[in-house]
Protein backbone atom coordinates (compact mmCIF):
# COMPACT_ATOMS: atom_id res chain seq x y z
CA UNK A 1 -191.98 -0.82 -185.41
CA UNK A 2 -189.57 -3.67 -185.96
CA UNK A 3 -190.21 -6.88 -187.07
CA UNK A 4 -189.43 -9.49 -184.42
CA UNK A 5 -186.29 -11.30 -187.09
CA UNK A 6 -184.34 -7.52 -186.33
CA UNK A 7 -182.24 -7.35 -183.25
CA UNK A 8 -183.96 -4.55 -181.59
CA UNK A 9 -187.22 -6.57 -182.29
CA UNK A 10 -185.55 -9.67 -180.82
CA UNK A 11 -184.17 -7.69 -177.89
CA UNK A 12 -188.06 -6.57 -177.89
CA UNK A 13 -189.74 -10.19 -177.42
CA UNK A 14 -187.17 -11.19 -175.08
CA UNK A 15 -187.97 -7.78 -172.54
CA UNK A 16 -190.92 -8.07 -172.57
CA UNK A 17 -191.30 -11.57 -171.95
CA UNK A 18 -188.89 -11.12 -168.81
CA UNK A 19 -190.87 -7.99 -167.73
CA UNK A 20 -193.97 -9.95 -167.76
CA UNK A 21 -192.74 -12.70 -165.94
CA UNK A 22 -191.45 -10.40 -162.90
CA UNK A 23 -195.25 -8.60 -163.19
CA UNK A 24 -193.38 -5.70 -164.91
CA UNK A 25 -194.26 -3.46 -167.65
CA UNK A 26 -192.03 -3.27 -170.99
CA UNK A 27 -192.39 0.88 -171.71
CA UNK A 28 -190.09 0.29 -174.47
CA UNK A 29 -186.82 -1.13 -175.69
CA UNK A 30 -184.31 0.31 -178.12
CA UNK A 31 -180.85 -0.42 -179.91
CA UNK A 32 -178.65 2.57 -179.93
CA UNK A 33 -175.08 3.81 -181.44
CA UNK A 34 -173.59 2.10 -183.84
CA UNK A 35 -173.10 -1.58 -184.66
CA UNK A 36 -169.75 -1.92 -183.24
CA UNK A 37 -170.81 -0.33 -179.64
CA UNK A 38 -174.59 -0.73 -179.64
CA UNK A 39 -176.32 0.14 -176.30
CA UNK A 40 -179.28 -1.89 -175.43
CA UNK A 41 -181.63 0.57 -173.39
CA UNK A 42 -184.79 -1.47 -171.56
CA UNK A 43 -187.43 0.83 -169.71
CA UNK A 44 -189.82 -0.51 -167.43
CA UNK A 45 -192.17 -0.09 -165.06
CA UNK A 46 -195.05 -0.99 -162.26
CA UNK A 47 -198.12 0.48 -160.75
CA UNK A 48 -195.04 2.02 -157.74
CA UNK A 49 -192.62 2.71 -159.69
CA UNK A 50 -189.80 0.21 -160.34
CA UNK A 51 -187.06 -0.69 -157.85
CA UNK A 52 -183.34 -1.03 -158.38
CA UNK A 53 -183.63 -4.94 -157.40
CA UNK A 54 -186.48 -4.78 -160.40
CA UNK A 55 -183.72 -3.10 -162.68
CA UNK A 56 -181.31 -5.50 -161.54
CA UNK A 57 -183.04 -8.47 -162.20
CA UNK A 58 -183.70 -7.87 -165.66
CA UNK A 59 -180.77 -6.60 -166.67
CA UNK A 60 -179.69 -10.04 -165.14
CA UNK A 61 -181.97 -12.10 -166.92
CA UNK A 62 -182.25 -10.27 -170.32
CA UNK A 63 -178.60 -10.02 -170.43
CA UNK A 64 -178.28 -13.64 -169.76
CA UNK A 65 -180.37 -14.85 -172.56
CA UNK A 66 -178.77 -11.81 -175.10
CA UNK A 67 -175.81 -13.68 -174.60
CA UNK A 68 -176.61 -17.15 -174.77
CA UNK A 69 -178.85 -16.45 -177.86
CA UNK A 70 -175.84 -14.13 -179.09
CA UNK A 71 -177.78 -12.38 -182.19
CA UNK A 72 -175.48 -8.88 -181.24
CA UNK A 73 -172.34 -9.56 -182.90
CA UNK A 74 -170.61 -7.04 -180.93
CA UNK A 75 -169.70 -5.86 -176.91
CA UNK A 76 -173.31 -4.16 -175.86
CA UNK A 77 -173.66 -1.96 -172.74
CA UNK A 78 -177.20 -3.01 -171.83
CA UNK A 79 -179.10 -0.27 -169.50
CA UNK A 80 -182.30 -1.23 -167.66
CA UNK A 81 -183.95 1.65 -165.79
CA UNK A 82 -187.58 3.47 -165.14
CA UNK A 83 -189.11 5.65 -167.75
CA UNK A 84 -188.88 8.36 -165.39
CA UNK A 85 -191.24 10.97 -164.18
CA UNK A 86 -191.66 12.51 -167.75
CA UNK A 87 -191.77 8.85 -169.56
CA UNK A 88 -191.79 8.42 -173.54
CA UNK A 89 -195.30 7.54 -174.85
CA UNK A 90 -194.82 4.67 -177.61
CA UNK A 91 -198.26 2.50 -177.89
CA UNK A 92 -201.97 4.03 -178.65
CA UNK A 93 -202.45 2.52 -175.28
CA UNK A 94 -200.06 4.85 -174.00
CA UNK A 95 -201.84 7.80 -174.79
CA UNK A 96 -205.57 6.19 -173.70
CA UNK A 97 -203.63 5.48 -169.91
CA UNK A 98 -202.58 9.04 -169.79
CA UNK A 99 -205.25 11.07 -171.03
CA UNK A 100 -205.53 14.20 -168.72
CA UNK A 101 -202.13 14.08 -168.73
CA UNK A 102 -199.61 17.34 -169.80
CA UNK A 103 -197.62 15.86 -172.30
CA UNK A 104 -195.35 17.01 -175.23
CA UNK A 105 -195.58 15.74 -179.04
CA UNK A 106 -193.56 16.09 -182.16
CA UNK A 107 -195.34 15.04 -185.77
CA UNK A 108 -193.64 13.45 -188.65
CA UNK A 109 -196.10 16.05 -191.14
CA UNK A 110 -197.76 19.33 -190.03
CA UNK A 111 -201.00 19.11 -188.39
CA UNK A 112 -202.28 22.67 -189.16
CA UNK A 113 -199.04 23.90 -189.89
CA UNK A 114 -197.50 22.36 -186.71
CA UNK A 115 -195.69 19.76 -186.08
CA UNK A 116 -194.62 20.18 -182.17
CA UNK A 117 -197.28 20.32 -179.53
CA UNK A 118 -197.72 20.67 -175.89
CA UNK A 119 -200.59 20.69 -173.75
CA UNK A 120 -202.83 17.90 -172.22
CA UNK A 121 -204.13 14.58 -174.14
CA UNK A 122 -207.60 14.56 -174.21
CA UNK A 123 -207.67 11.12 -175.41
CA UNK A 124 -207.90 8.81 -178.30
CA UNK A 125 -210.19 8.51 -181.25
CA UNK A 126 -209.48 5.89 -183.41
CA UNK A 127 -206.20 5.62 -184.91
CA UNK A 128 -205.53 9.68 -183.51
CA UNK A 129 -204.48 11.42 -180.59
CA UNK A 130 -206.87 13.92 -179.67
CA UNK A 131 -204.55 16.79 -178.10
CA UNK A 132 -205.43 19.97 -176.40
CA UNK A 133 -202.50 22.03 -177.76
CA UNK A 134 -201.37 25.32 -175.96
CA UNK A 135 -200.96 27.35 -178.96
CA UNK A 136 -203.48 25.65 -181.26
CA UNK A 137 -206.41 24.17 -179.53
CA UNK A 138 -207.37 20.61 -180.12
CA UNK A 139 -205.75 19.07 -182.57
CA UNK A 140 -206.00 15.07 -184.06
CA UNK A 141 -202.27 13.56 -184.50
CA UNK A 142 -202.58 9.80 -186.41
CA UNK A 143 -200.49 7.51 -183.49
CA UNK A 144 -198.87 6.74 -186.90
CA UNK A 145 -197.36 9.40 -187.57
CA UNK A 146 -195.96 10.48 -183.50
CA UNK A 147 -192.22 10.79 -183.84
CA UNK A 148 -191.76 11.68 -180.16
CA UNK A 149 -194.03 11.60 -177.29
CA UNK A 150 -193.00 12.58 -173.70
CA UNK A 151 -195.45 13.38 -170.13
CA UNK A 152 -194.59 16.52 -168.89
CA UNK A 153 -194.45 17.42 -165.11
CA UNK A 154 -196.12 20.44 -164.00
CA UNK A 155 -193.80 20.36 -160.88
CA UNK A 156 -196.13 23.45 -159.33
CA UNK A 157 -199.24 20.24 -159.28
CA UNK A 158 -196.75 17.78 -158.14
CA UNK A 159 -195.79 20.07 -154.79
CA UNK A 160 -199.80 20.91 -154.42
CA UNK A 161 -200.93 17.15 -154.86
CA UNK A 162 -197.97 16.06 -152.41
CA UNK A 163 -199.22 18.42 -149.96
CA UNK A 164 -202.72 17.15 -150.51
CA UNK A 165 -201.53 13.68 -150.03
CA UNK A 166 -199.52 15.14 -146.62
CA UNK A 167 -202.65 16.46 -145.31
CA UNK A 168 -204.78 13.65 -145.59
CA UNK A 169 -202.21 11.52 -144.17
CA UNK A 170 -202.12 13.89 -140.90
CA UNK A 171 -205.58 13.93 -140.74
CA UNK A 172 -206.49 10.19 -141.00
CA UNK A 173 -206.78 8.47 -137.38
CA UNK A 174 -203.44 6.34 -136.60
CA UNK A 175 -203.67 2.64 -137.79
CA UNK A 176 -206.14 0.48 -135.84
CA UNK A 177 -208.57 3.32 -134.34
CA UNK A 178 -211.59 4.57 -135.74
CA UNK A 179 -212.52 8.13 -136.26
C-alpha cells in the first residue's frame, strides 16, 4: 500500500475523507496509465448501493480539491463509480464482511502449488484468508500476499433469492393492515 506523500496515497486520504463525509464507503482508489494521462479511478459504496448523484458528488468534490491541491502534474480523467456486483476485495476487513461469499483469488507465491483460487471465503484467521477452494479444498492465503481479489456472482442464487424476495413481498399484508 502507498504511503500517504505518493499521489495515489494522496488521492487515497482525500477519497476517503470525502466518502466519509457523504456517509460513503472508500472500496478503493487507484492511479492508472501513465504519468502524462493518468486516470484517477475512485470506487465507492453504501449499505444500497451507490447512486449516480453519490458518484457525482464526489467526483465533484474530490476533483475540486485534486485541483486546487494540484499534486498531478498532468490532465487526469478522474472516474468515480460503484464496485459493482462482483467488487475487488482490498482490506482484511474485506474478506471478514464477505465471508460466505463466492469469490475469486490470485496469490503472489503458490499456496500448495496454486496460486489462483475460486470458491467461497470461509473467513479470516489472523493475518490469512481461510478459502474453500473448488479444486483444492481449504486453503490459508496471507492478506499479504493477495494480488487480486474479486466476489463472484452465482447469477443462478441471485434469480432464486430475487424470487424469494418476490414472494415474500406478495405474501406480506399491504402497508397499514395486519395479518
Amino acid at each position: 500500500m502507498e504511503d500517504e506523500t505518493s499521489v495515489e496515497g494522496r488521492v487515497r486520504g482525500i477519497a476517503e475523507r470525502v466518502a466519509a463525509e457523504r456517509g460513503l464507503e472508500l472500496v478503493h482508489a487507484e492511479v492508472a496509465g501513465g504519468a502524462r494521462a493518468p486516470i484517477i479511478r475512485i470506487f465507492i459504496d453504501k449499505p444500497d448501493g451507490v447512486t449516480h448523484e453519490d458518484c457525482s458528488a464526489v467526483s465533484l468534490h474530490v476533483g475540486t480539491i485534486l485541483d486546487v491541491e494540484d499534486f498531478v502534474h498532468s490532465a487526469y480523467t478522474l472516474e468515480v463509480s460503484s464496485p459493482g456486483l462482483e467488487r475487488g476485495l482490498y482490506r482484511r476487513e474485506d474478506y471478514e464482511r464477505f465471508a460466505g461469499r463466492a469469490a475469486r483469488m490470485k496469490s503472489r507465491s503458490a499456496v500448495n502449488g496454486q496460486r489462483n483460487f475460486r470458491g467461497h471465503i470461509a473467513g479470516v484467521e489472523g493475518d490469512e484468508v481461510v478459502f474453500d477452494d473448488i479444486t483444492s479444498g481449504r486453503v490459508r492465503v496471507p492478506v499479504a500476499d493477495i494480488v487480486k481479489a474479486n466476489l463472484e456472482i452465482d447469477v443462478e442464487e441471485e434469480f432464486r433469492l430475487a424470487e424469494e424476495r418476490e414472494r415474500q413481498k406478495k405474501a406480506a399484508p399491504p402497508d397499514g393492515q395486519t395479518g
